[in-house]
Protein backbone atom coordinates (compact mmCIF):
# COMPACT_ATOMS: atom_id res chain seq x y z
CA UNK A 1 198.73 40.14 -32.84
CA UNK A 2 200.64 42.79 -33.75
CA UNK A 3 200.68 38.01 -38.46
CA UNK A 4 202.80 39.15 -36.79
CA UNK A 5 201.61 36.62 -37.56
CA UNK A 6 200.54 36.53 -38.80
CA UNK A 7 201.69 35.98 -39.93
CA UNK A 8 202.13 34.70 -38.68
CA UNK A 9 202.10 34.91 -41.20
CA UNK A 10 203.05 33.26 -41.08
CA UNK A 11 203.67 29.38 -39.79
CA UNK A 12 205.37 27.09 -41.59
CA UNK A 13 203.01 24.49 -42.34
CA UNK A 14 203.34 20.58 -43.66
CA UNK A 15 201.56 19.47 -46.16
CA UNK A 16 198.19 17.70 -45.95
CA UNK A 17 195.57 16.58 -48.27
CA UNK A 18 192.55 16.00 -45.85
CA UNK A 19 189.63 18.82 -46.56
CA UNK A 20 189.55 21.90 -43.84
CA UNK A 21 187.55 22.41 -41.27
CA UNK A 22 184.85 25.45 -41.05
CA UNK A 23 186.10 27.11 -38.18
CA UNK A 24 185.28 30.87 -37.94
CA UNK A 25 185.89 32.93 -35.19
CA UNK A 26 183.50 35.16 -33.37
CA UNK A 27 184.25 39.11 -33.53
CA UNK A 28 184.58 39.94 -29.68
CA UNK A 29 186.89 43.32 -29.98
CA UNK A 30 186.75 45.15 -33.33
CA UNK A 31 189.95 46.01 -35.44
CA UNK A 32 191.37 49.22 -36.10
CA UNK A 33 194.09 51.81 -36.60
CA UNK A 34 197.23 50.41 -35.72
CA UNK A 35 200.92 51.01 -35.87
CA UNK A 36 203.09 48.74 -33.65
CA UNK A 37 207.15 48.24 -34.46
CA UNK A 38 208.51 44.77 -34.17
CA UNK A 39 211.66 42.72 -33.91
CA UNK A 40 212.51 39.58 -35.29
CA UNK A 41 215.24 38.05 -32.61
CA UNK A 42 216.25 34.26 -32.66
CA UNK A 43 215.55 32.48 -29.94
CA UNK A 44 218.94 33.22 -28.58
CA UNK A 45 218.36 36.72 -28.55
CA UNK A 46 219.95 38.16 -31.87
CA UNK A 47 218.24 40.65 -33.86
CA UNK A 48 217.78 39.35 -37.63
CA UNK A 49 215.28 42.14 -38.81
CA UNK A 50 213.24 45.42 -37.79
CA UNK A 51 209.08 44.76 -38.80
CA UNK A 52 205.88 46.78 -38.83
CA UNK A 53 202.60 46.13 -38.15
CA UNK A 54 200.31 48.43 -39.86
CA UNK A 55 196.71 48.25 -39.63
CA UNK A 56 193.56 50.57 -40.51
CA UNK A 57 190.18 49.83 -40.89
CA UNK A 58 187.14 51.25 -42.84
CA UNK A 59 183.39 49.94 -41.91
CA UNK A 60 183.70 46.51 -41.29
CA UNK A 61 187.09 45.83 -43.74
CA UNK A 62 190.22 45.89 -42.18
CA UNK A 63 193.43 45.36 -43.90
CA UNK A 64 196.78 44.32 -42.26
CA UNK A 65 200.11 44.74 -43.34
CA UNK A 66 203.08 42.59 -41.54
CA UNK A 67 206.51 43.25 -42.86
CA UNK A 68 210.09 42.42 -41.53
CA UNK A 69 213.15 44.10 -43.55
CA UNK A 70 216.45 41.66 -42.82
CA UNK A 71 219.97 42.91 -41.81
CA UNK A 72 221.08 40.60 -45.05
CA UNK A 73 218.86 42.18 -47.64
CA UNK A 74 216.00 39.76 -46.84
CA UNK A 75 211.95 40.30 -46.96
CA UNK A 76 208.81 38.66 -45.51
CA UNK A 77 206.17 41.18 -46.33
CA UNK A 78 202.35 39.63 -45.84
CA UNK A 79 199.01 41.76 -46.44
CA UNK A 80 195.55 41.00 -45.46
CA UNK A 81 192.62 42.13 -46.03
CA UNK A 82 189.10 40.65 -43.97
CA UNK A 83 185.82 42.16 -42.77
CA UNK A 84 184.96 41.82 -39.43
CA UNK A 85 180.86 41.57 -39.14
CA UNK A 86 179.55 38.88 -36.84
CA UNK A 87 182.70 36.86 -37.25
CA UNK A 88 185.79 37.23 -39.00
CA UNK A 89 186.50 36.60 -42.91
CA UNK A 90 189.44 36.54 -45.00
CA UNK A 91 188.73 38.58 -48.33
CA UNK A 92 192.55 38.22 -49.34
CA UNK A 93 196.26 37.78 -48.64
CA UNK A 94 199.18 38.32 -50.38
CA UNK A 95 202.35 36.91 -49.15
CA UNK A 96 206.85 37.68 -50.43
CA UNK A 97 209.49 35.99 -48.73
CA UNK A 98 212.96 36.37 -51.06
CA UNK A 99 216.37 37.29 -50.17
CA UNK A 100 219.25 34.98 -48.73
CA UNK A 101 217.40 34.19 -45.15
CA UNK A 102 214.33 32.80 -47.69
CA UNK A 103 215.81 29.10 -49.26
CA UNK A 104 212.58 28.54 -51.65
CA UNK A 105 211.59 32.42 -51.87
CA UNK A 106 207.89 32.31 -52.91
CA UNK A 107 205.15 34.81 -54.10
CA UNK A 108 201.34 33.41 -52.62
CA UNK A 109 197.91 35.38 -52.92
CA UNK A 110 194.70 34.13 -51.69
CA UNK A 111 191.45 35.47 -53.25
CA UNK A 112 188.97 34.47 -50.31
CA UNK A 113 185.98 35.53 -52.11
CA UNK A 114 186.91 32.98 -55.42
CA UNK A 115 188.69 30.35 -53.34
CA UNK A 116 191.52 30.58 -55.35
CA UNK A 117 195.19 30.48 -54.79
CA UNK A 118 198.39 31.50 -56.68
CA UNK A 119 201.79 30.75 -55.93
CA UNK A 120 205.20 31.51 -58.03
CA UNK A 121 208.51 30.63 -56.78
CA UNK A 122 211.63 29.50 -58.99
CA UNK A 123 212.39 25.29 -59.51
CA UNK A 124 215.77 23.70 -58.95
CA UNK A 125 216.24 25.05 -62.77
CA UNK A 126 215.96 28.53 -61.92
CA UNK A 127 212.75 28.56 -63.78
CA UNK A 128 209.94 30.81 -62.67
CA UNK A 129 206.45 28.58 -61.97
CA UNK A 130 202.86 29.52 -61.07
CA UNK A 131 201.05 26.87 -59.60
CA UNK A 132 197.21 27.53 -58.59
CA UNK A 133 194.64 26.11 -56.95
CA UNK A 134 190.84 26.44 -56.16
CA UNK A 135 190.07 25.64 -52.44
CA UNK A 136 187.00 25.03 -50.09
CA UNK A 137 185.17 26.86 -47.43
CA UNK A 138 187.68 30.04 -47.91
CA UNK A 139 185.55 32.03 -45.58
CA UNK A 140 187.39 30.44 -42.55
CA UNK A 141 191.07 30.43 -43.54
CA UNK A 142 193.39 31.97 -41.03
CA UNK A 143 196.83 32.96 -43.24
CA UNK A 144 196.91 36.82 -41.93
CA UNK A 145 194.08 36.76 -39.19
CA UNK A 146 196.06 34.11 -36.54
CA UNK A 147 196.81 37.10 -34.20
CA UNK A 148 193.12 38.70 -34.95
CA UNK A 149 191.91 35.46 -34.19
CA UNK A 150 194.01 34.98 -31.01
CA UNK A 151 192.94 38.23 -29.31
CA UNK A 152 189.03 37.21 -29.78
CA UNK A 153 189.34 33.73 -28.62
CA UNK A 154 187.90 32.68 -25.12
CA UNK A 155 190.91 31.30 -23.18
CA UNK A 156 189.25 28.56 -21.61
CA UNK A 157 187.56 27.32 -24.87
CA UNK A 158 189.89 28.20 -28.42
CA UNK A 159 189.37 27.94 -31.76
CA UNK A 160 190.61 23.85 -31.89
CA UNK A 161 191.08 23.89 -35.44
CA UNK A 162 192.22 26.58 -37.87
CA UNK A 163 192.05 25.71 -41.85
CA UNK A 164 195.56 27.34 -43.06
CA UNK A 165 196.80 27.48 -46.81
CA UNK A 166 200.95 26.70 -46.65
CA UNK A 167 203.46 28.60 -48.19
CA UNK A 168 204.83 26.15 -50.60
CA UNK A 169 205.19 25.78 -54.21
CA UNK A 170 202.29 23.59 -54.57
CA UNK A 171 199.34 25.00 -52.34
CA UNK A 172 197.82 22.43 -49.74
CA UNK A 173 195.78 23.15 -46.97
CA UNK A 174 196.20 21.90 -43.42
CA UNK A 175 194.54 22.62 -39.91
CA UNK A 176 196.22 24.46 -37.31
CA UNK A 177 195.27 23.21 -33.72
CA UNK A 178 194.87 25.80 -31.22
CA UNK A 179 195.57 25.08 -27.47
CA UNK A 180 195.83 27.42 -24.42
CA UNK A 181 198.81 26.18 -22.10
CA UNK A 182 197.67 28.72 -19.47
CA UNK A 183 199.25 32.42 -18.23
CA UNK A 184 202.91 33.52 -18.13
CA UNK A 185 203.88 36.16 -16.38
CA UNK A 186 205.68 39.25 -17.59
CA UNK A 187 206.31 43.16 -16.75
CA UNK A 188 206.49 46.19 -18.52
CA UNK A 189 208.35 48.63 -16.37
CA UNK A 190 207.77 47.82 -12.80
CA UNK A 191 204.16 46.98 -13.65
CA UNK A 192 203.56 42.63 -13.24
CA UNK A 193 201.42 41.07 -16.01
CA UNK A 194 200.06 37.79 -17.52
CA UNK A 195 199.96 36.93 -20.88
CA UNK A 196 197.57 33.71 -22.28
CA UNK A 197 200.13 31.09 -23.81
CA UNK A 198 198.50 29.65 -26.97
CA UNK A 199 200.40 26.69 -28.65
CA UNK A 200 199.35 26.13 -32.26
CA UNK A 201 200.00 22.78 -33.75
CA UNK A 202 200.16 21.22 -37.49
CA UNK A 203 197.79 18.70 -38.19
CA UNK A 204 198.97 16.24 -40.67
CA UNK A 205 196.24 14.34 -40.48
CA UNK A 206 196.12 10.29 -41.37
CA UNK A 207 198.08 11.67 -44.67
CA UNK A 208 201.00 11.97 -42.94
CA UNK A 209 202.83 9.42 -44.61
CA UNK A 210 201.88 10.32 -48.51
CA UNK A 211 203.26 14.06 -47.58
CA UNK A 212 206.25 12.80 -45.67
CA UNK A 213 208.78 12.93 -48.65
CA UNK A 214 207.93 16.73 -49.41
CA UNK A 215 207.48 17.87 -45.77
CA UNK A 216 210.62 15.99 -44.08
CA UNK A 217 209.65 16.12 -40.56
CA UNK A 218 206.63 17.15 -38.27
CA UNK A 219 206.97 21.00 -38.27
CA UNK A 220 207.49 22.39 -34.80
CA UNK A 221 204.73 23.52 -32.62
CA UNK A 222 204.15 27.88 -32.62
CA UNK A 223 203.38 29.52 -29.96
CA UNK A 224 201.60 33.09 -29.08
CA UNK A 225 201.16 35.33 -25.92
CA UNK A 226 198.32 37.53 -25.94
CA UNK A 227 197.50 39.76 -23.24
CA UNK A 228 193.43 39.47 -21.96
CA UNK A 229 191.32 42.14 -20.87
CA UNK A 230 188.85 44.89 -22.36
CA UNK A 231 191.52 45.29 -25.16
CA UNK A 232 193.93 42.31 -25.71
CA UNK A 233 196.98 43.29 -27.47
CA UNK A 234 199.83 40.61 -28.79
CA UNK A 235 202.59 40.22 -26.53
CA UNK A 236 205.16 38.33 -28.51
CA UNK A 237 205.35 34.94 -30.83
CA UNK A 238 207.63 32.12 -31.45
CA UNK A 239 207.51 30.36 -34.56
CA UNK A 240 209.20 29.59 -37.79
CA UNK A 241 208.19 31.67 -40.63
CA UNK A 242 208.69 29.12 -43.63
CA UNK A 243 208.08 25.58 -44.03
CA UNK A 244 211.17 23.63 -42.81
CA UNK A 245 212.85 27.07 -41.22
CA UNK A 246 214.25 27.49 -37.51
CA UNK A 247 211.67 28.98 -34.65
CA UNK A 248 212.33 32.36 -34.45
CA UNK A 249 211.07 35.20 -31.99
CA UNK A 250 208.52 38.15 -32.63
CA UNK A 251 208.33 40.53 -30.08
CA UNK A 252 207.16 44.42 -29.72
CA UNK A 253 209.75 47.70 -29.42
CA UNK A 254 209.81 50.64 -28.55
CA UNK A 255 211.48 53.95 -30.20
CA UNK A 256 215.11 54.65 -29.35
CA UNK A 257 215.95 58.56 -29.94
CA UNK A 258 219.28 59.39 -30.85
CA UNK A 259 221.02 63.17 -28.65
């Protein structure tokens, strides 16, 4: 993707305290240099920030760097670095959502190789907090690699379940279900193409009830285009960046020259 996604980065993710599932992916197409420009749009088509996707590999590490800079001040900025051998592998990831579009702004690294994670955010008190947490099986978490992931999955057969640490205070894993809901169609010029339609989904798990008060609701379902072929390539995303925010749009731009 161009963590977006990430990020997606990014998806906002409920809380759930079943253990994850081992679920890495297969390196089909290799990583490397890449510099793609982004919008963040709402769904109804307004622009709420300019992003970057900047990527560069060396050997078999790659690291990833997804940013979006808001119109009011605001900043999601994700990095992550993972090697890419005979499957994929998160090494690390270090997440900063703060400014006014942000309502719990948050600071979360992963350390893949300790299994440990570190988040700080601010209480109702205005009180700075670091809350970590040693996880399992960190070899096959997806925070940073969902695009990655996305444009080495087989269509007809995807990933089914991706272990995910969310962004919130207190840092619980969950498992991202991964479903392809066929092509869609789209152009670029006057040149017709088809895009593979993933739909990822938050499994609560039988939990659901014991996380209820903190999560609120069943978060709503993301979804990805990514286009196939010899080199797939991320087409655009819809999905809420933080846990409990709106569904918003990530799509790709191109330059406008001013004279």
């Amino acid at each position: 993707m161009c963590r977006a996604g990430a990020s997606a980065a990014a998806v906002a993710v409920a809380l759930s305290l079943t253990p994850p599932v081992r679920a890495q992916v297969p390196v089909r197409h290799t990583e490397g240099l890449v510099h793609g420009f982004l919008a963040l749009r709402t769904l109804e088509g307004s622009t709420l920030a300019d992003g970057d996707l900047i990527q560069n590999a060396s050997g078999t590490r790659v690291t990833t760097r997804l940013v979006f800079h808001f119109k009011d001040g605001s900043l999601h900025d994700e990095t992550a670095i993972y090697s890419q051998r005979q499957s994929f592998r998160l090494l690390s990831d270090h997440l900063v959502q703060k400014g006014p579009s942000f309502p719990h702004p948050l600071e979360m690294s992963i350390d893949g190789l300790k299994g440990q994670v570190t988040v700080r955010h601010t209480d109702e008190d205005g009180k700075e907090k670091v809350d970590t947490e040693h996880i399992a099986q960190p070899a096959s978490l997806a925070n940073g690699l969902i695009l990655t992931l996305l444009k080495n999955a087989n269509p007809a057969s995807p990933p089914t379940k991706l272990p995910f640490v969310a962004a919130t205070p207190k840092p619980r894993i969950v498992k991202l279900e991964v479903s392809s809901a066929g092509e869609d169609p789209f152009a670029t010029g006057g040149t017709g193409r088809k895009a593979t339609h993933y739909v990822v989904k938050i499994d609560v798990g039988g939990v659901a009830g014991l996380v209820a008060p903190l999560v609120g609701k069943q978060p709503p379902d993301s979804h990805v285009w990514i286009l196939g072929g010899p080199a797939p390539a991320f087409v655009k995303s819809e999905q809420p960046l933080y846990n409990g925010g709106p569904v918003w749009r990530i799509e790709l731009v191109s330059p406008t020259w001013k004279g």
